[in-house]
C-alpha atoms as a PDB file:
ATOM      1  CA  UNK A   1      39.500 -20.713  13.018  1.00  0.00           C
ATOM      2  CA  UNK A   2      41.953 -21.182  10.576  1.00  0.00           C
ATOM      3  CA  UNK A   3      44.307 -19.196  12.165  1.00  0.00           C
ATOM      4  CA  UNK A   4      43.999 -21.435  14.753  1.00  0.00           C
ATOM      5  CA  UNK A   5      45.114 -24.657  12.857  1.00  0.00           C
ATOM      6  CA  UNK A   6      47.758 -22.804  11.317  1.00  0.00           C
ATOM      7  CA  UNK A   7      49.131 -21.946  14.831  1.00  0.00           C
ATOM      8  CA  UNK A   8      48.715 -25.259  16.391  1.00  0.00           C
ATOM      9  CA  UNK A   9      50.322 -26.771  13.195  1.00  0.00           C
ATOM     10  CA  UNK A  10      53.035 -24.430  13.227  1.00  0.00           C
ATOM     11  CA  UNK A  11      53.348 -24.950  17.685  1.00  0.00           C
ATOM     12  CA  UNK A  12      53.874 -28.881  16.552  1.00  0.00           C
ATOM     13  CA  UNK A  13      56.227 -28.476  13.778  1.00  0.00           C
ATOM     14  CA  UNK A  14      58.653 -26.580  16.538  1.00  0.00           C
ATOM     15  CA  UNK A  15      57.889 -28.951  19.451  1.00  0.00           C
ATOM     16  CA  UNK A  16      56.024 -26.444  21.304  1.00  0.00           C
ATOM     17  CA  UNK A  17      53.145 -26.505  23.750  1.00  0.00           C
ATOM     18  CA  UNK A  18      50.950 -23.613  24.955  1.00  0.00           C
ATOM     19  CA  UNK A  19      53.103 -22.678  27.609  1.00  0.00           C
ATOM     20  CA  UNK A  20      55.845 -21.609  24.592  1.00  0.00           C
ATOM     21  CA  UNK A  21      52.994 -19.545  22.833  1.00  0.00           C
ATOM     22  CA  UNK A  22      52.335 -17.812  26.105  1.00  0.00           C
ATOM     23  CA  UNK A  23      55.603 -17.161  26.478  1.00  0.00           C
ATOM     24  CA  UNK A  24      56.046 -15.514  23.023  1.00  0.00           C
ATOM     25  CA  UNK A  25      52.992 -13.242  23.313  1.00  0.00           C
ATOM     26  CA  UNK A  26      53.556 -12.565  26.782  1.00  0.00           C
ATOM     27  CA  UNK A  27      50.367 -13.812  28.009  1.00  0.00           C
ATOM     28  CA  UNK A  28      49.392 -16.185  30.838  1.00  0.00           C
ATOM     29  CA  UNK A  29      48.614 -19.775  29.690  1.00  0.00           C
ATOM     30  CA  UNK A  30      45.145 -19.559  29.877  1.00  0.00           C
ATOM     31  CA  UNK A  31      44.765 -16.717  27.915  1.00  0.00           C
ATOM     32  CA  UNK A  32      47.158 -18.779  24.987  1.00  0.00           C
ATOM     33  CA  UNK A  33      45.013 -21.755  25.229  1.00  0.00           C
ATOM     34  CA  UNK A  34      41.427 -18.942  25.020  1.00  0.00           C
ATOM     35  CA  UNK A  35      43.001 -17.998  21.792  1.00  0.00           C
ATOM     36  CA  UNK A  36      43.923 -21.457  20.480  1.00  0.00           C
ATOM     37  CA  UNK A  37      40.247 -22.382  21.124  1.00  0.00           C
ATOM     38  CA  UNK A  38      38.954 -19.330  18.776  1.00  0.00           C
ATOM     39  CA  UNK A  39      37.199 -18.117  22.221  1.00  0.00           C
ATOM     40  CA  UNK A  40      39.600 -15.055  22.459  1.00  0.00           C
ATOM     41  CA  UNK A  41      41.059 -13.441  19.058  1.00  0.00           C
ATOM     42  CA  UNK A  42      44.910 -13.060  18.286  1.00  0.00           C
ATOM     43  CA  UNK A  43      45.824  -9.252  18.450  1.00  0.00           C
ATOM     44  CA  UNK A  44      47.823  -7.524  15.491  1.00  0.00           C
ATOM     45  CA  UNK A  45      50.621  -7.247  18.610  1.00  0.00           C
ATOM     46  CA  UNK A  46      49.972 -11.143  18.613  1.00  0.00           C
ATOM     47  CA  UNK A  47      50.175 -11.719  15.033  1.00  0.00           C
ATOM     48  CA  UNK A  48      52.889  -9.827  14.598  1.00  0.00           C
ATOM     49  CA  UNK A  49      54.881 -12.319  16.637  1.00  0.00           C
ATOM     50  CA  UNK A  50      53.489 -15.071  15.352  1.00  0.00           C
ATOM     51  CA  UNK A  51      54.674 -14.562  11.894  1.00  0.00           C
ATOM     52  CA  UNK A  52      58.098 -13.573  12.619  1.00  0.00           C
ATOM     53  CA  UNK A  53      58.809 -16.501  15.204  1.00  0.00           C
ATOM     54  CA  UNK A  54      57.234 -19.360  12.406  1.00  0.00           C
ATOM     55  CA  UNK A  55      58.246 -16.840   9.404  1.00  0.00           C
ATOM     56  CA  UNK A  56      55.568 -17.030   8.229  1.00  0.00           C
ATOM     57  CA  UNK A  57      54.814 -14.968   4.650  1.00  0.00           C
ATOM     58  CA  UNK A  58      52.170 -11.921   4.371  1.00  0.00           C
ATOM     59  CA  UNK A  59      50.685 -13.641   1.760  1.00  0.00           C
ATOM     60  CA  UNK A  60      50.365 -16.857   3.877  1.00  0.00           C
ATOM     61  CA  UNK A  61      48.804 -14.859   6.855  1.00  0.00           C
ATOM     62  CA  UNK A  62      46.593 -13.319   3.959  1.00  0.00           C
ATOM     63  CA  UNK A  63      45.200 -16.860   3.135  1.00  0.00           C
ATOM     64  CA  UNK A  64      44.107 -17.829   6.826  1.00  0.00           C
ATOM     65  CA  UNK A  65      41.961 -14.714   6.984  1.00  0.00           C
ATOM     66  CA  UNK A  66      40.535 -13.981   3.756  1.00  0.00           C
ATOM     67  CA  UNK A  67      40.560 -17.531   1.814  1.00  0.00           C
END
């Protein structure tokens, strides 16, 4: 779930809504908002995205899964 924060936190910081993560991952909405809500996990093709659209660190994406 902390993944999840960290997204959401990151989606605000950028003015983003779930429509812009969707977009990103190249996923339908409702499958964005399934893995905001924990109910569906982030792949490693999602991730991947993720941390070089915030730029996010390894050592940051490091912390949300194993701290």
């Amino acid at each position: 779930m902390e993944l999840c924060k960290e997204v959401r936190k990151q989606m605000i910081s950028h003015d983003e809504q779930v429509h812009d993560l969707a977009a990103l991952l190249g996923i339908k909405y409702s499958q964005a908002s399934r893995r905001l809500c924990g109910t569906v996990k982030f792949t490693i093709e999602d991730l991947e995205k993720i941390v070089k659209h915030y730029d996010l660190s390894a050592d940051e994406l490091y912390h949300l899964f194993f701290c």
